[in-house]
Protein backbone atom coordinates (compact mmCIF):
# COMPACT_ATOMS: atom_id res chain seq x y z
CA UNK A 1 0.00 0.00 0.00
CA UNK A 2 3.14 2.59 0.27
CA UNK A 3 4.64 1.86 -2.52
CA UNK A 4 0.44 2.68 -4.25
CA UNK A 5 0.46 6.03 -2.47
CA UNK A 6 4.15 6.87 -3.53
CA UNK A 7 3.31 6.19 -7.13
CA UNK A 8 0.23 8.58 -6.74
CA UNK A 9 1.81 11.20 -4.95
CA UNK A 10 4.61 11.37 -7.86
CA UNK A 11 1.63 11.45 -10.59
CA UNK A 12 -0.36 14.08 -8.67
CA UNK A 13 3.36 16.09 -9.12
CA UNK A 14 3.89 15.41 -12.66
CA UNK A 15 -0.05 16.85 -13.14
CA UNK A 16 0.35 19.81 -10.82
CA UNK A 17 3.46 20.61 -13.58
CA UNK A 18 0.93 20.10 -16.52
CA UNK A 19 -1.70 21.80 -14.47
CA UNK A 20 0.54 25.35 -14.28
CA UNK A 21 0.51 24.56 -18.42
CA UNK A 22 -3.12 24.27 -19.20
CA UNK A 23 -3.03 26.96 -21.50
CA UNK A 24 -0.21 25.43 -23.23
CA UNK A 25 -1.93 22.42 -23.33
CA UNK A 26 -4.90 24.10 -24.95
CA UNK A 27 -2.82 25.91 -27.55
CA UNK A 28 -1.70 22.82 -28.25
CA UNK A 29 -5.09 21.18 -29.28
CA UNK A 30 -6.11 24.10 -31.14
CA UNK A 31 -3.26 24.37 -33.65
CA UNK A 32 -3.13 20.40 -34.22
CA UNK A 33 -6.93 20.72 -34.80
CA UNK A 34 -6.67 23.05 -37.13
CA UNK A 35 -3.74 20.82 -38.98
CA UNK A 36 -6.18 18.37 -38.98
CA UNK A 37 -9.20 19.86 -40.48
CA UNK A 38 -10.96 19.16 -37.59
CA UNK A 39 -12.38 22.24 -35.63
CA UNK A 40 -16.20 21.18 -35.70
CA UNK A 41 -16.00 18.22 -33.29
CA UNK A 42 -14.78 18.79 -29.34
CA UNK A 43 -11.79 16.38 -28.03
CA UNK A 44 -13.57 13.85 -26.44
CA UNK A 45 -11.11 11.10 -25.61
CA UNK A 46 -7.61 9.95 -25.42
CA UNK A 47 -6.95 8.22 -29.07
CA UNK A 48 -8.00 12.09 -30.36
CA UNK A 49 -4.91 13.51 -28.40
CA UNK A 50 -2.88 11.18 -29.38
CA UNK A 51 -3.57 10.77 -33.40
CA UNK A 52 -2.50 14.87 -33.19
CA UNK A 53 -0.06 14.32 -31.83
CA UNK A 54 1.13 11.76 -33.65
CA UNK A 55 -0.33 12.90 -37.28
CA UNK A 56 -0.55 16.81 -36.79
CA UNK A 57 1.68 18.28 -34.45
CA UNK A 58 4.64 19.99 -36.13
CA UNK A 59 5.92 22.34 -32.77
CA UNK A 60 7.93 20.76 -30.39
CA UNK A 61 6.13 22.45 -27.54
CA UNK A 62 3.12 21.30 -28.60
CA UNK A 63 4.55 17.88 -29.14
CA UNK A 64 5.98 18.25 -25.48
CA UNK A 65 2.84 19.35 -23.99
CA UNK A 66 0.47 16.41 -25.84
CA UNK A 67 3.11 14.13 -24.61
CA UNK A 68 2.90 14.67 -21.23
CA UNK A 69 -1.11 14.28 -20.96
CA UNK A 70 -0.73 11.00 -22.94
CA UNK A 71 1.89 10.23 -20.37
CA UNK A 72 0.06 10.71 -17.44
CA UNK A 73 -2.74 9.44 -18.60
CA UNK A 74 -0.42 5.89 -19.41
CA UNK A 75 0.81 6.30 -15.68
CA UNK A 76 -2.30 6.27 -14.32
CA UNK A 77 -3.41 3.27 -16.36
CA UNK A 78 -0.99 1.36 -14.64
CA UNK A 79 -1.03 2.04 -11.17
CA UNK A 80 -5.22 1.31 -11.64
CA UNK A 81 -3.87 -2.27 -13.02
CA UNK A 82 -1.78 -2.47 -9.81
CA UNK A 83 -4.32 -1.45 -7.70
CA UNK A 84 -6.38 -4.88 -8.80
CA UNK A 85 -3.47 -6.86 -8.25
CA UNK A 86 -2.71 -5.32 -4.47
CA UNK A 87 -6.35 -6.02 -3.14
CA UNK A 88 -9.05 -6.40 -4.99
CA UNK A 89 -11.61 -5.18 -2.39
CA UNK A 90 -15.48 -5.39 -2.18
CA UNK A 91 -18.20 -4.07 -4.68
CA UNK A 92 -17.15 -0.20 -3.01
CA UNK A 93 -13.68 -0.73 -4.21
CA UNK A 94 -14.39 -2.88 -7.47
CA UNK A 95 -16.74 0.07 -8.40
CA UNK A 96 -14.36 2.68 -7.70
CA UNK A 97 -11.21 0.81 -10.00
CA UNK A 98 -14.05 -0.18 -12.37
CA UNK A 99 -14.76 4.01 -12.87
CA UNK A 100 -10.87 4.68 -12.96
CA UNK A 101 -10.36 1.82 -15.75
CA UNK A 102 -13.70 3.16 -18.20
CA UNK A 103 -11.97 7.10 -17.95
CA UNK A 104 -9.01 5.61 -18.53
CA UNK A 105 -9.94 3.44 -21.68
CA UNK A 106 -8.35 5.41 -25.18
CA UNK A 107 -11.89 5.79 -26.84
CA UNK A 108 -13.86 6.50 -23.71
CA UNK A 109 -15.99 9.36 -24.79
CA UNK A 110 -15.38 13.03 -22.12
CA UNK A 111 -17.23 15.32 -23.26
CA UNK A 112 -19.55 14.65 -20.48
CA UNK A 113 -17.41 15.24 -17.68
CA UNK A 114 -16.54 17.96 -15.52
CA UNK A 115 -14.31 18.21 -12.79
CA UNK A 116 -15.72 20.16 -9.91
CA UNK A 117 -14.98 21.90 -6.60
CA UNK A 118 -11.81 22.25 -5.71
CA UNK A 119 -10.41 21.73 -9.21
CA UNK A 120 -10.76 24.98 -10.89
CA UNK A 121 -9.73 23.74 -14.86
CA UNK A 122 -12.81 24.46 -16.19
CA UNK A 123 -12.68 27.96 -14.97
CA UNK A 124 -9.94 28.44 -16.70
CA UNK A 125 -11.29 28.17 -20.19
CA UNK A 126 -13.78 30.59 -22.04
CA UNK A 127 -17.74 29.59 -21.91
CA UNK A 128 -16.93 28.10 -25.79
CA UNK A 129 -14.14 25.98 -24.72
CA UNK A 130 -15.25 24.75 -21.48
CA UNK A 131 -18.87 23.29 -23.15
CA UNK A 132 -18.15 22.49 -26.58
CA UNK A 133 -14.63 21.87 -27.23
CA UNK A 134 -12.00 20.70 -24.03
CA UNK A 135 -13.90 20.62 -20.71
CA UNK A 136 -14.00 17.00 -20.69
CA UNK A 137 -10.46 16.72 -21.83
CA UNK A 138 -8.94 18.86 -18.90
CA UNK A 139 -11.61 17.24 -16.14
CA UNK A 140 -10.19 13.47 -17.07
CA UNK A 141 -6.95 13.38 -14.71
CA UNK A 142 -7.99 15.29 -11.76
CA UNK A 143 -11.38 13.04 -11.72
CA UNK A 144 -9.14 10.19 -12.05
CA UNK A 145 -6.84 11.12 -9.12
CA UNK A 146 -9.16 11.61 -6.90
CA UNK A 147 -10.80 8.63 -7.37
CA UNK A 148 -7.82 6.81 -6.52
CA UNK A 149 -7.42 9.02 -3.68
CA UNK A 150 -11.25 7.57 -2.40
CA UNK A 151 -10.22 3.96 -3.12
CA UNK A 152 -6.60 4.13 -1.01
CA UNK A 153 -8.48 5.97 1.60
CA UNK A 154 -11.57 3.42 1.88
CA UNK A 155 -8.97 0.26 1.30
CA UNK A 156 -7.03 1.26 4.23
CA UNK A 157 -9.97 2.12 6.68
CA UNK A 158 -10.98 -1.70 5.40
CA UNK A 159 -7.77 -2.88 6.19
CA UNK A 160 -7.86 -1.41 9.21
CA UNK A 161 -11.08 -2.51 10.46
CA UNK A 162 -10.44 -6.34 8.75
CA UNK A 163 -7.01 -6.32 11.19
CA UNK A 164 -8.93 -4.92 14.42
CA UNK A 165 -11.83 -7.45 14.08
CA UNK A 166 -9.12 -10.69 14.16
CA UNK A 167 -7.31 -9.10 17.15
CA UNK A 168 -10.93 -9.25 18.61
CA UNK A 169 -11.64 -12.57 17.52
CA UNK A 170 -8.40 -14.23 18.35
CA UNK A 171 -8.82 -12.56 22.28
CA UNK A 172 -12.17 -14.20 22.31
CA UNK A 173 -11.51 -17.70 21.26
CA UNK A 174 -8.39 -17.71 23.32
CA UNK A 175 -8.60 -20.94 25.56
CA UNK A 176 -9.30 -20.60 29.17
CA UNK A 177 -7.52 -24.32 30.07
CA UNK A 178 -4.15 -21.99 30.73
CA UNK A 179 -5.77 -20.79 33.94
CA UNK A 180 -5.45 -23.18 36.60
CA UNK A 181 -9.25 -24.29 38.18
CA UNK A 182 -9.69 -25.16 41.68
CA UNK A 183 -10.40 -28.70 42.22
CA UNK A 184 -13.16 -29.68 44.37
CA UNK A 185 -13.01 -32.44 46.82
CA UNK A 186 -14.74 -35.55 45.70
CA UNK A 187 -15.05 -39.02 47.54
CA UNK A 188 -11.67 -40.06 46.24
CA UNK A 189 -9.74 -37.21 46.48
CA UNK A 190 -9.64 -35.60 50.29
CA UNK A 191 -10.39 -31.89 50.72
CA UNK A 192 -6.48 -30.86 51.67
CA UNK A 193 -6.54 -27.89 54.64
CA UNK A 194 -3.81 -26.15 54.50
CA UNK A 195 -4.27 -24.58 57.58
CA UNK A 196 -3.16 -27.73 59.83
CA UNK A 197 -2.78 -28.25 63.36
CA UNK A 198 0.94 -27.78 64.51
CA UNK A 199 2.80 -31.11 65.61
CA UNK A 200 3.96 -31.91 69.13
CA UNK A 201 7.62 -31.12 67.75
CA UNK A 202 6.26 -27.54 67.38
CA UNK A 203 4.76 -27.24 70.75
CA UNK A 204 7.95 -28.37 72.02
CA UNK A 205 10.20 -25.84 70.62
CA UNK A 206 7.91 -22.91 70.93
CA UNK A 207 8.25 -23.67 74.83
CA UNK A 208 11.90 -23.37 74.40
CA UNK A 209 12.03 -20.57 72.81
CA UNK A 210 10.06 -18.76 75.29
CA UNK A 211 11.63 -20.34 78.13
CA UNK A 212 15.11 -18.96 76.77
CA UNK A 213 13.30 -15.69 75.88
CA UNK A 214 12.21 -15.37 80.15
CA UNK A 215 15.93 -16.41 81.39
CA UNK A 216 17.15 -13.63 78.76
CA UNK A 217 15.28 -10.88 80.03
CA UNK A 218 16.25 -11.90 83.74
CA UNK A 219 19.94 -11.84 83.27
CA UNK A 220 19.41 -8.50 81.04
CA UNK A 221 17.13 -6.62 82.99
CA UNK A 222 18.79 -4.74 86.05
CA UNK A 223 16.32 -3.01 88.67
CA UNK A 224 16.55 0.92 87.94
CA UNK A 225 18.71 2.54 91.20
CA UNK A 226 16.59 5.46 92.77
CA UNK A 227 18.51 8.94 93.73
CA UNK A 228 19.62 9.73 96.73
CA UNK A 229 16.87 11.53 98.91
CA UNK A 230 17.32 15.60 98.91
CA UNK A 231 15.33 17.92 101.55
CA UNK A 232 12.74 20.10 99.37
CA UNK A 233 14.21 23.24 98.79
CA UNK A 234 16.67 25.10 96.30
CA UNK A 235 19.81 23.20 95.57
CA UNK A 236 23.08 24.07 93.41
């Protein structure tokens, strides 16, 4: 799953270059369209860009700029394919790759599309451009991105929860033999009482003890001497 978000996180840099060259990218189109005879119809899918660039672009910064939307575009076709290998997912995830793969596909019509709030590409182009000729064009890779973006994010809080829910389950079915049960006296086995009566041996050397403990304190123990008797009175 790192090595997924790397791989996005270097696209998403590669489009925030092309991003700062929309108009490029624009100018682009519009001089390879008119090579090719073809201003009526709007640029509605991948193969277009690339048969101008391949059949009608005769500036190398238009070449450049075509090149690096085709580019992307191949980049982002292949992390998709890795994203299926990685972990396929349930229907959420299956239904986000499947959207990702059909804006990805070369003859997938986008004139249709727009990207919205916070992309602002649309904006950028007039009224004209934005509804008949490249909105869909400009709206395909940010759409795409953040679709991924939904599927990493929703994979890993299913990863997540998939790993919490076995921790759970393994705590639960651990086995409770390990903890040592307290056996109940049967007819067989004796109740034990640990709590026995001491044996004659005891009794016997507790009384020596204290016997030796009363001759101790009668060889120790000296009777206190009183002072001498003094009259009442001041003294010095």
């Amino acid at each position: 799953m790192k090595e997924i978000v790397e791989t996005l996180r270097k696209i998403e840099q590669n489009y925030k270059l092309f991003q700062q060259q929309q108009f490029t990218f624009v100018r682009a189109l519009e001089h390879t369209r008119e090579e090719a005879r073809d201003l009526n119809r709007p640029v509605s899918s991948i193969t277009q860009v690339q048969c101008y660039k391949d059949h009608h672009c005769f500036n190398s910064t238009d070449r450049r700029i075509l090149n690096m939307f085709i580019c992307i575009c191949n980049d982002l076709r292949n992390l998709c394919q890795k994203l299926e290998t990685v972990h396929s997912g349930d229907s959420v995830a299956k239904g986000l790759l499947e959207k990702c793969k059909m804006l990805l596909n070369d003859s997938n019509d986008l004139t249709a599309i727009r990207a919205t709030y916070p992309h602002a590409v649309v904006n950028y182009l007039s009224l004209d451009e934005a509804r008949n000729r490249y909105g869909g064009v400009v709206s395909l890779i940010p759409i795409v991105i953040d679709t991924m973006k939904d599927w990493i994010t929703y994979t890993k809080r299913q990863l997540l929860y998939t790993a919490s829910h076995g921790r759970t389950t393994s705590k639960k079915e651990t086995p409770t033999a390990q903890t040592p049960k307290k056996e109940t006296p049967t007819a067989q086995t004796p109740p034990v009482h640990f709590a026995a009566r001491p044996s004659t041996s005891n009794k016997h050397t507790a009384r020596l003890q204290e016997k030796d403990f009363q001759k101790y304190l009668c060889e120790n123990q000296r009777p206190q001497q009183k002072a001498p008797w003094r009259p009442p009175g001041k003294h010095p």
